[in-house]
PDB file of N, CA and C in Angstrom:
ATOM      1  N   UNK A   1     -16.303 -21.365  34.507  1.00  0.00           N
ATOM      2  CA  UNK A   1     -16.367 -19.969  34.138  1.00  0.00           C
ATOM      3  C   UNK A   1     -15.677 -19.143  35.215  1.00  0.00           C
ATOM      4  N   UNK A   2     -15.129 -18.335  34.827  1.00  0.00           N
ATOM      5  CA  UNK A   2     -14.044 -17.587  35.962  1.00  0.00           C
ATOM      6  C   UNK A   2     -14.544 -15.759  35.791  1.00  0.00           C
ATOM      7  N   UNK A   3     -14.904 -15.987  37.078  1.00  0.00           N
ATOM      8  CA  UNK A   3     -15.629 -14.574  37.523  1.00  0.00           C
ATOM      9  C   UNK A   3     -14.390 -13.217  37.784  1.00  0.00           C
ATOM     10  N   UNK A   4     -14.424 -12.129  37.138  1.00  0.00           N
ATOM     11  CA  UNK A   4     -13.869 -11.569  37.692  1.00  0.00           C
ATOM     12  C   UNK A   4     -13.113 -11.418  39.003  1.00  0.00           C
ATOM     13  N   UNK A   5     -13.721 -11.611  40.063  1.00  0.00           N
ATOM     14  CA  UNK A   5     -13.446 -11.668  41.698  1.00  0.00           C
ATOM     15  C   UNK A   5     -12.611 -13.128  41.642  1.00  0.00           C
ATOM     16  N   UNK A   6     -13.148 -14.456  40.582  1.00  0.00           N
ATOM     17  CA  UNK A   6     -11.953 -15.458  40.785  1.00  0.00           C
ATOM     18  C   UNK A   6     -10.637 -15.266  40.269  1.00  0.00           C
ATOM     19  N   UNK A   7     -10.724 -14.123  38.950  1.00  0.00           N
ATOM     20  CA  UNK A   7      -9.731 -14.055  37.961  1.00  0.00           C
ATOM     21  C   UNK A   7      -8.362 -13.235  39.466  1.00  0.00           C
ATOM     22  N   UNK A   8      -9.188 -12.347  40.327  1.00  0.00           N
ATOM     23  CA  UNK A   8      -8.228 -11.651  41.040  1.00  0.00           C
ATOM     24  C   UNK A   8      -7.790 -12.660  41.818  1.00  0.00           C
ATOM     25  N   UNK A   9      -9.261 -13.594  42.608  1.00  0.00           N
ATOM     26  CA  UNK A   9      -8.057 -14.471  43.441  1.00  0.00           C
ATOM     27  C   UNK A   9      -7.031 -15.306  42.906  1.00  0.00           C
ATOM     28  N   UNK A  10      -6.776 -15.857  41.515  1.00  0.00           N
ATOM     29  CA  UNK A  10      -6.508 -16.205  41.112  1.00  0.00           C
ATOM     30  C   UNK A  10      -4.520 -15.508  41.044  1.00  0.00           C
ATOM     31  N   UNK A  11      -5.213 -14.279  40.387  1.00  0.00           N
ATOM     32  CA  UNK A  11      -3.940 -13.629  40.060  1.00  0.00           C
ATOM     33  C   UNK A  11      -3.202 -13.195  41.819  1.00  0.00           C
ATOM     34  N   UNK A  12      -3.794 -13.164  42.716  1.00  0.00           N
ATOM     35  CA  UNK A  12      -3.015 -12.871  43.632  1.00  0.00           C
ATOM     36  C   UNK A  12      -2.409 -14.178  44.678  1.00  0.00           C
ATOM     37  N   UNK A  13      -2.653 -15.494  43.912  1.00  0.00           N
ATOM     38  CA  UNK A  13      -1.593 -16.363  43.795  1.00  0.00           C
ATOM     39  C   UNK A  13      -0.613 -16.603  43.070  1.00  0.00           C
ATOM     40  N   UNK A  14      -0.649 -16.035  42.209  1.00  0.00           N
ATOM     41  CA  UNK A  14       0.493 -16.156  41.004  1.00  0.00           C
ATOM     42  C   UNK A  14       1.528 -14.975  41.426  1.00  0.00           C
ATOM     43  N   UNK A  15       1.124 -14.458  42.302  1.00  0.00           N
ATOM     44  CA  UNK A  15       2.161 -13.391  42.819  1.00  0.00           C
ATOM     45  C   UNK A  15       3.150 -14.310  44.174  1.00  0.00           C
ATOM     46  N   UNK A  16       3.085 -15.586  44.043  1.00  0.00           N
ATOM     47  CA  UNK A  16       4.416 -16.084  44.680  1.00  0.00           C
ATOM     48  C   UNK A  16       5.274 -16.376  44.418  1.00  0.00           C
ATOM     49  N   UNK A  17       6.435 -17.161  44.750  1.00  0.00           N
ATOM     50  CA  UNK A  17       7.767 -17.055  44.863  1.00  0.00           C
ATOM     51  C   UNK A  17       7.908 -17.615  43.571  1.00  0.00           C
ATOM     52  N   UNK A  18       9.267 -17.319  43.314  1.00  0.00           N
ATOM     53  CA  UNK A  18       9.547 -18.120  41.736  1.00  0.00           C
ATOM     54  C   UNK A  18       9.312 -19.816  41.715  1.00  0.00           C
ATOM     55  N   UNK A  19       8.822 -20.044  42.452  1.00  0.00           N
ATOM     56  CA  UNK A  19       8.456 -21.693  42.465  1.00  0.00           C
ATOM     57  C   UNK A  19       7.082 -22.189  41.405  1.00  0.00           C
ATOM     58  N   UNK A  20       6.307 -20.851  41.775  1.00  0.00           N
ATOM     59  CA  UNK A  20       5.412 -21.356  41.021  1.00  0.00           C
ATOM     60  C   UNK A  20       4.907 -20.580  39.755  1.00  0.00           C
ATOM     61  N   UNK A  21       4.291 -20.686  38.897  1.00  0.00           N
ATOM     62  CA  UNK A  21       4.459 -19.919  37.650  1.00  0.00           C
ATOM     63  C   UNK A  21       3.328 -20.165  36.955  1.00  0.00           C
ATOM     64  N   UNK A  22       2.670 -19.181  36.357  1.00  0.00           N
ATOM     65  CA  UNK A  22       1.139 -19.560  35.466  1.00  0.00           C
ATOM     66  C   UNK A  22       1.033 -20.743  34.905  1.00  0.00           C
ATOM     67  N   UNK A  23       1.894 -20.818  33.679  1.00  0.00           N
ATOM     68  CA  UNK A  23       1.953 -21.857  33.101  1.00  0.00           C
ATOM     69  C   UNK A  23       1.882 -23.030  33.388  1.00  0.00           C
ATOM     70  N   UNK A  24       2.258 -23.623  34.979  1.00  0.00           N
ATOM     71  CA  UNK A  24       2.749 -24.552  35.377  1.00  0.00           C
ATOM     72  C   UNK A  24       3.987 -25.618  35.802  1.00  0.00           C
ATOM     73  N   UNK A  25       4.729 -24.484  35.064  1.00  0.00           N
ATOM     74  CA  UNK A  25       6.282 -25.100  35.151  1.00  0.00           C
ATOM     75  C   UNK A  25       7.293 -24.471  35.612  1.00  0.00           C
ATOM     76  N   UNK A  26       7.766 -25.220  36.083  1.00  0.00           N
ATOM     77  CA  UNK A  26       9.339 -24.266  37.326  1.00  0.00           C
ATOM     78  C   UNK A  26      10.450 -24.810  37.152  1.00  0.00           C
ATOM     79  N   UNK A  27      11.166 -24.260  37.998  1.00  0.00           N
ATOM     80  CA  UNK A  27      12.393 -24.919  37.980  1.00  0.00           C
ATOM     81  C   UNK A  27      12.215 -25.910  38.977  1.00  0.00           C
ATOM     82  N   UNK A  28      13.723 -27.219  38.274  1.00  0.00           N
ATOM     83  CA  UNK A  28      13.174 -28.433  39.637  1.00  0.00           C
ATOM     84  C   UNK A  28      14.354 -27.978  40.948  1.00  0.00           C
ATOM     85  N   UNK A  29      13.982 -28.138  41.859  1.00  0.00           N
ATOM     86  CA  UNK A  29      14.410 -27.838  42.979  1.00  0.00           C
ATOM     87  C   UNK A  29      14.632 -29.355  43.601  1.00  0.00           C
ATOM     88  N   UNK A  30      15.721 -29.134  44.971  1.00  0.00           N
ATOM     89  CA  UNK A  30      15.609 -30.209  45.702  1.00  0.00           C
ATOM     90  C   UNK A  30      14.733 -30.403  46.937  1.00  0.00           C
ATOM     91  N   UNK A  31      14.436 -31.177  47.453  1.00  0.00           N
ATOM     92  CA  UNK A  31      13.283 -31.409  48.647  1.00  0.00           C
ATOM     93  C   UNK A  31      13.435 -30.343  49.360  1.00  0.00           C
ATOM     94  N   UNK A  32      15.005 -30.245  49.754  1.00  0.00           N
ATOM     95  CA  UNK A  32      14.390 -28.547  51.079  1.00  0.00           C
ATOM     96  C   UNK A  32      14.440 -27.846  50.758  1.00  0.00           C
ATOM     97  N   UNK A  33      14.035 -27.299  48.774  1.00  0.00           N
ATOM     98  CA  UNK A  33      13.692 -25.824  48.617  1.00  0.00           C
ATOM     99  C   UNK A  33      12.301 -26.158  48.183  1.00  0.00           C
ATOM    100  N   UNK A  34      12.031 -27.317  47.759  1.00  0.00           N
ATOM    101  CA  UNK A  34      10.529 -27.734  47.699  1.00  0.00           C
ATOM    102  C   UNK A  34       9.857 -27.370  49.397  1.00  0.00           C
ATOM    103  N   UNK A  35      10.083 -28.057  49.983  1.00  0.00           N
ATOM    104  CA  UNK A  35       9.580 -27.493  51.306  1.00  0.00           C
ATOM    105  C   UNK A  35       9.115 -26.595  51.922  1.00  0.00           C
ATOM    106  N   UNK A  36      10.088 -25.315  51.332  1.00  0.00           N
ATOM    107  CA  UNK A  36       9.854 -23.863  51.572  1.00  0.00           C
ATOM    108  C   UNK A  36       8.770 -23.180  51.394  1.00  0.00           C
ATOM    109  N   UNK A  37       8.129 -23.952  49.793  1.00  0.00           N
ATOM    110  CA  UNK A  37       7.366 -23.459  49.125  1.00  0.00           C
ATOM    111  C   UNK A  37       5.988 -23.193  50.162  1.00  0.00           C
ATOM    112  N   UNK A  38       6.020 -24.561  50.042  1.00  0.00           N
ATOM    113  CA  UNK A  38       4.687 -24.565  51.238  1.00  0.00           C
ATOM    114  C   UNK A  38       4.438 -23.929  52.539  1.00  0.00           C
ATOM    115  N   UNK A  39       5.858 -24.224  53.330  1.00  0.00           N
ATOM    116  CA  UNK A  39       5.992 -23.854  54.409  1.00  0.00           C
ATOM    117  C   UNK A  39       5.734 -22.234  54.755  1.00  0.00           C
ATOM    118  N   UNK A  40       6.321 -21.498  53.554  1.00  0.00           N
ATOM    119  CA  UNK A  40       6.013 -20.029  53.692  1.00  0.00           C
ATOM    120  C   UNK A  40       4.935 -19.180  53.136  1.00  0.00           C
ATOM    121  N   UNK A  41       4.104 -20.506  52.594  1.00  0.00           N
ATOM    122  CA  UNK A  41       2.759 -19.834  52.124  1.00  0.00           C
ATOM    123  C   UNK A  41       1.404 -19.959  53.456  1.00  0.00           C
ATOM    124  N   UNK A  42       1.141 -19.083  53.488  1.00  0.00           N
ATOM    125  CA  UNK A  42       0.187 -18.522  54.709  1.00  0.00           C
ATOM    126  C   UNK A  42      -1.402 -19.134  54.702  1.00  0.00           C
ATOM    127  N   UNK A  43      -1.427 -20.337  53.779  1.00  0.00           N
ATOM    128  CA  UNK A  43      -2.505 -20.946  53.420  1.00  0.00           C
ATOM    129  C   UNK A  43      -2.286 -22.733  54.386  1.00  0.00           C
ATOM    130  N   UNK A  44      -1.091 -22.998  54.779  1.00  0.00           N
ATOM    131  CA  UNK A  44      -0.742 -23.921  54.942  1.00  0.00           C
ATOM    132  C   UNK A  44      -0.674 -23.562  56.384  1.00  0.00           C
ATOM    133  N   UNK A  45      -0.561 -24.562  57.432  1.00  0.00           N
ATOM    134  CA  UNK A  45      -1.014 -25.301  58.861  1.00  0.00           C
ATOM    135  C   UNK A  45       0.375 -25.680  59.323  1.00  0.00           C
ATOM    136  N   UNK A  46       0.222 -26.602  58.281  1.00  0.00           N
ATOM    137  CA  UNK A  46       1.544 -27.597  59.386  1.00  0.00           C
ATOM    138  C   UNK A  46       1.896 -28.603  57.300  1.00  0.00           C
ATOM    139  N   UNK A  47       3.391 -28.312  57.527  1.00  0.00           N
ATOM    140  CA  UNK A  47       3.672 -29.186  55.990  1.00  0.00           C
ATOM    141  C   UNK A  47       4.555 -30.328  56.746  1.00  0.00           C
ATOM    142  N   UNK A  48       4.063 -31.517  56.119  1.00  0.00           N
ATOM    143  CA  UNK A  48       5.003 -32.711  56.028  1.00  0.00           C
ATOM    144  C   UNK A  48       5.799 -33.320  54.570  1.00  0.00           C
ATOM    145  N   UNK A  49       6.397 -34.187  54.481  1.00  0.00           N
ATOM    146  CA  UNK A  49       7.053 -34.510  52.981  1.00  0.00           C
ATOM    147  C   UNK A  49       5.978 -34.893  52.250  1.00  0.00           C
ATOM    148  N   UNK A  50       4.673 -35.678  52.887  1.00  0.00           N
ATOM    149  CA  UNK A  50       3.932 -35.979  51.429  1.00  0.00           C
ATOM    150  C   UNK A  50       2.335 -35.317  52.101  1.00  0.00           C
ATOM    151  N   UNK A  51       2.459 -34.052  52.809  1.00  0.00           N
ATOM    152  CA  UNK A  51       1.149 -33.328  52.876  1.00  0.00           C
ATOM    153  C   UNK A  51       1.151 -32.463  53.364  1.00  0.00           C
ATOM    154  N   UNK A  52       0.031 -31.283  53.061  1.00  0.00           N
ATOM    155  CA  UNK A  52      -0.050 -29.985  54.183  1.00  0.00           C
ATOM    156  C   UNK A  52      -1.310 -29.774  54.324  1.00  0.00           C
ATOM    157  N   UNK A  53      -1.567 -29.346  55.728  1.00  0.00           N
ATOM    158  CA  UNK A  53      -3.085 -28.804  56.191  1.00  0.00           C
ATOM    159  C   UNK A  53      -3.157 -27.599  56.083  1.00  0.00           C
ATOM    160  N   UNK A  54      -4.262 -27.910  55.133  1.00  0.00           N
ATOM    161  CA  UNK A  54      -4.995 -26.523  54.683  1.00  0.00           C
ATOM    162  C   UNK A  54      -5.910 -25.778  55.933  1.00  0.00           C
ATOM    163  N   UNK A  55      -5.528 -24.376  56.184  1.00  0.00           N
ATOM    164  CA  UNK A  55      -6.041 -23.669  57.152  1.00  0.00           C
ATOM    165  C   UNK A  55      -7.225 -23.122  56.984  1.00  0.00           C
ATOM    166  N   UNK A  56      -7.877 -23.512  55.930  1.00  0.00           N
ATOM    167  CA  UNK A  56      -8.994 -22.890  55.344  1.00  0.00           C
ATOM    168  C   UNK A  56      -9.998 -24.377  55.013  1.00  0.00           C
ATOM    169  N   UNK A  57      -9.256 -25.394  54.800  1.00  0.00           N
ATOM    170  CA  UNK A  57     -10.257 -26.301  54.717  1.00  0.00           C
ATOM    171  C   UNK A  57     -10.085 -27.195  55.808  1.00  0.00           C
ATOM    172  N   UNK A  58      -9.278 -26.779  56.795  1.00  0.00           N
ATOM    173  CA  UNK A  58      -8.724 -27.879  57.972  1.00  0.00           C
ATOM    174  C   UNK A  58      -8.695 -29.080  58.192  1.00  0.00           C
ATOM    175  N   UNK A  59      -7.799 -29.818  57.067  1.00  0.00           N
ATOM    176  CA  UNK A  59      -7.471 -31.111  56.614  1.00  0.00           C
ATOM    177  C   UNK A  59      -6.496 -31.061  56.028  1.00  0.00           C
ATOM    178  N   UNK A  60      -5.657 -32.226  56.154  1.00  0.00           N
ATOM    179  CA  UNK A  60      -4.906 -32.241  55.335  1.00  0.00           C
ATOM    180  C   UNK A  60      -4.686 -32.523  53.684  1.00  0.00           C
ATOM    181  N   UNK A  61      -4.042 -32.169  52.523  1.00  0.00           N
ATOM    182  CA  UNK A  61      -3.983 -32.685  51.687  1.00  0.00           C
ATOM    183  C   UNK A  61      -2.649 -33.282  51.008  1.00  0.00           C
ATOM    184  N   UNK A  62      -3.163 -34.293  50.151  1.00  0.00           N
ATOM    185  CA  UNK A  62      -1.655 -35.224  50.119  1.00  0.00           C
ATOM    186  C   UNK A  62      -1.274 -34.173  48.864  1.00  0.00           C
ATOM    187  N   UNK A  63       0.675 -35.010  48.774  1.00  0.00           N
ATOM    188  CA  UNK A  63       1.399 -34.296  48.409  1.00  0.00           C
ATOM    189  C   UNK A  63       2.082 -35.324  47.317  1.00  0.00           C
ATOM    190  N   UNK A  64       1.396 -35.984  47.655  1.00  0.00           N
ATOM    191  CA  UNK A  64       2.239 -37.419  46.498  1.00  0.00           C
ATOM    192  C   UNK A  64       1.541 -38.453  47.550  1.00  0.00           C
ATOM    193  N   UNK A  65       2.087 -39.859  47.269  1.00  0.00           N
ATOM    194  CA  UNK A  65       3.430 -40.160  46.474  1.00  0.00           C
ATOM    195  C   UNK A  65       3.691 -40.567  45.088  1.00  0.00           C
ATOM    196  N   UNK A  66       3.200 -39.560  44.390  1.00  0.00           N
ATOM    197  CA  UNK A  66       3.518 -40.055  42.963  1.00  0.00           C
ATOM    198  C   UNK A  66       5.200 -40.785  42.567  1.00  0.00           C
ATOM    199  N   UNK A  67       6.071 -39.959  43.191  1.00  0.00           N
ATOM    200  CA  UNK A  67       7.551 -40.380  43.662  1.00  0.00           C
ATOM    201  C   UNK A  67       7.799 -40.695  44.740  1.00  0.00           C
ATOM    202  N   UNK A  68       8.040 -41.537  45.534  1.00  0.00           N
ATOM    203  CA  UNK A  68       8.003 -41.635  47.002  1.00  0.00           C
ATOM    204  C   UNK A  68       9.377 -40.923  47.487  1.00  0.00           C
ATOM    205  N   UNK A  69      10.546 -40.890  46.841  1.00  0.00           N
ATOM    206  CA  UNK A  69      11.700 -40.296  47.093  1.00  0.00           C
ATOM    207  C   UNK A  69      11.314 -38.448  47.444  1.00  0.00           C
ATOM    208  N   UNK A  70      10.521 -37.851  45.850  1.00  0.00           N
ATOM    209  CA  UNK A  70      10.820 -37.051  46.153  1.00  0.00           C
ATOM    210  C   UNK A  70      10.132 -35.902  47.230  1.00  0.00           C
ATOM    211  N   UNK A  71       8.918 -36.074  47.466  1.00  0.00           N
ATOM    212  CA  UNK A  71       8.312 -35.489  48.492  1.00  0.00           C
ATOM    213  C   UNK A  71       7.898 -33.609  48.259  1.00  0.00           C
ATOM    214  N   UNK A  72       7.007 -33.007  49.002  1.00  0.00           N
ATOM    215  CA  UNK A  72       6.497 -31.536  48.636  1.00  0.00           C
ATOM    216  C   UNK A  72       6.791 -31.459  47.381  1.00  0.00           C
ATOM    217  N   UNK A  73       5.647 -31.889  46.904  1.00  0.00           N
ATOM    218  CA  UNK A  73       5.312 -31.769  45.305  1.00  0.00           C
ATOM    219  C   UNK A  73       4.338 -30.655  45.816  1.00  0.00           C
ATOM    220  N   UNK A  74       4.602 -29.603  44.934  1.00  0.00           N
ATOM    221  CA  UNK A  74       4.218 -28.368  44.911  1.00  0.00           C
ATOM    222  C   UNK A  74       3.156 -27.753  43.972  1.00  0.00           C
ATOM    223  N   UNK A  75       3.398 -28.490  43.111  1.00  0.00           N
ATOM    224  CA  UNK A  75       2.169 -28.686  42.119  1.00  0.00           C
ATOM    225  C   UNK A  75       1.151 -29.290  42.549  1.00  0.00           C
ATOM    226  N   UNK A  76       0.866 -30.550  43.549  1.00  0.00           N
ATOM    227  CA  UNK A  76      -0.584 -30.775  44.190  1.00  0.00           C
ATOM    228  C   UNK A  76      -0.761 -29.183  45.174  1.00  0.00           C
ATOM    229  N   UNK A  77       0.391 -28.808  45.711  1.00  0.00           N
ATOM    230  CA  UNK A  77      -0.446 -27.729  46.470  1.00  0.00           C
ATOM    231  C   UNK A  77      -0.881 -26.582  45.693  1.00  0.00           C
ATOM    232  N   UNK A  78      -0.223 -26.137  44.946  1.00  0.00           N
ATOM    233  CA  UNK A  78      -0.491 -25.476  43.727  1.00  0.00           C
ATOM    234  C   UNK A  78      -2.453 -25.762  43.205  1.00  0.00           C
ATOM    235  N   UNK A  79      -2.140 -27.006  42.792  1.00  0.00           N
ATOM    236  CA  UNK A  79      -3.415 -27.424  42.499  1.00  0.00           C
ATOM    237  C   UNK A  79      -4.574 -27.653  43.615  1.00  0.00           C
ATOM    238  N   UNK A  80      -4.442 -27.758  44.847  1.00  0.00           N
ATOM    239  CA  UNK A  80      -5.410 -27.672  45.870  1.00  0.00           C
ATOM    240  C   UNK A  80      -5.591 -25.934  46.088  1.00  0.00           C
ATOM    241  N   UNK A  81      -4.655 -25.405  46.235  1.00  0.00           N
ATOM    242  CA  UNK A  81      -4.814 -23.914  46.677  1.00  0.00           C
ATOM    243  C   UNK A  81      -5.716 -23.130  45.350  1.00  0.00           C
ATOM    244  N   UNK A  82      -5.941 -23.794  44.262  1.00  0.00           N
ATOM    245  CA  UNK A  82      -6.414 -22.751  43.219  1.00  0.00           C
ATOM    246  C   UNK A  82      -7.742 -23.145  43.321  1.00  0.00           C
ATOM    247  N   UNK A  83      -8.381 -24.546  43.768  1.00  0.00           N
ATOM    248  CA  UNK A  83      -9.526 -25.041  43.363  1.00  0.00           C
ATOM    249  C   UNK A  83     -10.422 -25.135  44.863  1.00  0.00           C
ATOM    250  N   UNK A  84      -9.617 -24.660  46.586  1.00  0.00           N
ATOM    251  CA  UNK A  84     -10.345 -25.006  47.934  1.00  0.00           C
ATOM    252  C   UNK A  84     -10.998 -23.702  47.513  1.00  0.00           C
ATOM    253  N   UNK A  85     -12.626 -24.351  48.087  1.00  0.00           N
ATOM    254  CA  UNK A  85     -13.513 -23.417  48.154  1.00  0.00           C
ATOM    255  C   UNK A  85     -13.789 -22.842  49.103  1.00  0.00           C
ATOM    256  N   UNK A  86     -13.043 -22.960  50.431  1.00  0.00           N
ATOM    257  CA  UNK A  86     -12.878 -22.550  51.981  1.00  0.00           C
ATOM    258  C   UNK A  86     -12.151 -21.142  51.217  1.00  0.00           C
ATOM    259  N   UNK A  87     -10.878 -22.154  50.994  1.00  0.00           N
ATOM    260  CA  UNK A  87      -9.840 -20.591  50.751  1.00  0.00           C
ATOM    261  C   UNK A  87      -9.943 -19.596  50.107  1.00  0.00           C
ATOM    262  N   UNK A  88     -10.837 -20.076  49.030  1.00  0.00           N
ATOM    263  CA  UNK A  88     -11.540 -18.834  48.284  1.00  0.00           C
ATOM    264  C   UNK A  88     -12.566 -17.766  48.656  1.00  0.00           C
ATOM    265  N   UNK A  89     -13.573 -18.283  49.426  1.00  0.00           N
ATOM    266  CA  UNK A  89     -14.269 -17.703  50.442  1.00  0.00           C
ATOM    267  C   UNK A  89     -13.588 -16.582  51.479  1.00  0.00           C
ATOM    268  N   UNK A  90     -12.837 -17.294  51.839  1.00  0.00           N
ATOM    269  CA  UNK A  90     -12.116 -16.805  52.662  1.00  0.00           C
ATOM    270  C   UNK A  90     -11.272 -15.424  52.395  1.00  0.00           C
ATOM    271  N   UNK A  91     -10.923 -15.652  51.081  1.00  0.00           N
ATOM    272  CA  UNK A  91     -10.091 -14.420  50.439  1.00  0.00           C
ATOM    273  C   UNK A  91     -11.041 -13.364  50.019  1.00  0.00           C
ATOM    274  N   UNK A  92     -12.106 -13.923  49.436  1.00  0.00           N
ATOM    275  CA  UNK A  92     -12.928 -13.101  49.897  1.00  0.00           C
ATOM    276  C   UNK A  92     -13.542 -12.383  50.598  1.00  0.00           C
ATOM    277  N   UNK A  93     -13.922 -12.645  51.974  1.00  0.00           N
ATOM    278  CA  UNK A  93     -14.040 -11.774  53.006  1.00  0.00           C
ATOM    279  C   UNK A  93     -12.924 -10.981  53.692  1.00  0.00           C
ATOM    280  N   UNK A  94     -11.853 -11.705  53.483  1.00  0.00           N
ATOM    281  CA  UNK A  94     -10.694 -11.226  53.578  1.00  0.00           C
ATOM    282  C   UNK A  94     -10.379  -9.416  52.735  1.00  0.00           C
ATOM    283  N   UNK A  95     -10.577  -9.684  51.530  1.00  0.00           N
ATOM    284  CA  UNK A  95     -10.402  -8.656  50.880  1.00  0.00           C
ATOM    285  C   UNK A  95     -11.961  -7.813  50.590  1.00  0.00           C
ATOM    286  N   UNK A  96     -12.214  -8.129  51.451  1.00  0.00           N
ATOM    287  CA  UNK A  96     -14.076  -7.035  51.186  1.00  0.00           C
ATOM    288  C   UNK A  96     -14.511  -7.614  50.028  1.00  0.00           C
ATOM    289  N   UNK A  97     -14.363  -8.324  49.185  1.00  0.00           N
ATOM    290  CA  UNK A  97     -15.343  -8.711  48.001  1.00  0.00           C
ATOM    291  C   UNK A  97     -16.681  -9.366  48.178  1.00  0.00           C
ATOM    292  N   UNK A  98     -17.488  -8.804  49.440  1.00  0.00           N
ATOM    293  CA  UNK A  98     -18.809  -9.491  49.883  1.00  0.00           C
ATOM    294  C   UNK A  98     -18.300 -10.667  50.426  1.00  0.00           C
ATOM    295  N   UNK A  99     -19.962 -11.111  50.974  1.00  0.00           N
ATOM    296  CA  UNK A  99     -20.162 -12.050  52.048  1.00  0.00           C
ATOM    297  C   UNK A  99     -19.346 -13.705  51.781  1.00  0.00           C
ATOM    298  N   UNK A 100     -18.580 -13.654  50.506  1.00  0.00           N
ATOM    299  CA  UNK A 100     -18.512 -15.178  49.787  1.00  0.00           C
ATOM    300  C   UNK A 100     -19.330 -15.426  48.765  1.00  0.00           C
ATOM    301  N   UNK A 101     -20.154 -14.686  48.774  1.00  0.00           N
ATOM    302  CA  UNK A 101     -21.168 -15.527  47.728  1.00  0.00           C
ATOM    303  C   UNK A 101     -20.043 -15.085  45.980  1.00  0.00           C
ATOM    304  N   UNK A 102     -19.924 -16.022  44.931  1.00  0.00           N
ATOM    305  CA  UNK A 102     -19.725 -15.823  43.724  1.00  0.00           C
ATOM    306  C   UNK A 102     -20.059 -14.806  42.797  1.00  0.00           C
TER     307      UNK A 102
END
């Protein structure tokens, strides 16, 4: 069930770069514009080709290798950044929406 306060955090990820897109689908890019993706999102630590540490859950998470060639699959970060419950918290206090609590 998606709470108002998630629907915003929600929507104020979808306000990034043309890489990523509601629906789920982008354009395919090559590894060093895949890279970028991560690298310039302010949720991420430190990115490698098949992971990035999350600054909010301070661990890393993998990135593949579903392809071993192709590397910063953007869609696992995509999919970790919508569902960490650190980072959500976090955006929350971040943006005054109370203590974290749901």
């Amino acid at each position: 069930m998606s709470t108002p306060k998630r629907m915003r955090y929600l929507y104020s990820l979808s306000k990034k770069p043309i890489f990523y897109h509601l629906d789920g689908k982008g354009p395919k890019l090559k590894p060093y514009k895949r890279m970028l993706f991560p690298q310039e999102d302010e949720w991420a630590a430190s990115v490698a080709p098949f992971s990035v540490e999350c600054k909010a859950f301070g661990a890393s998470t993998a990135l593949g290798p579903s392809q071993p060639p192709k590397g910063y699959d953007r869609n696992l970060w995509m999919r970790h950044i919508t569902r960490c419950l650190q980072m959500y918290v976090a955006w929350l206090k971040r943006n005054g929406e109370g203590d974290g609590n749901f």
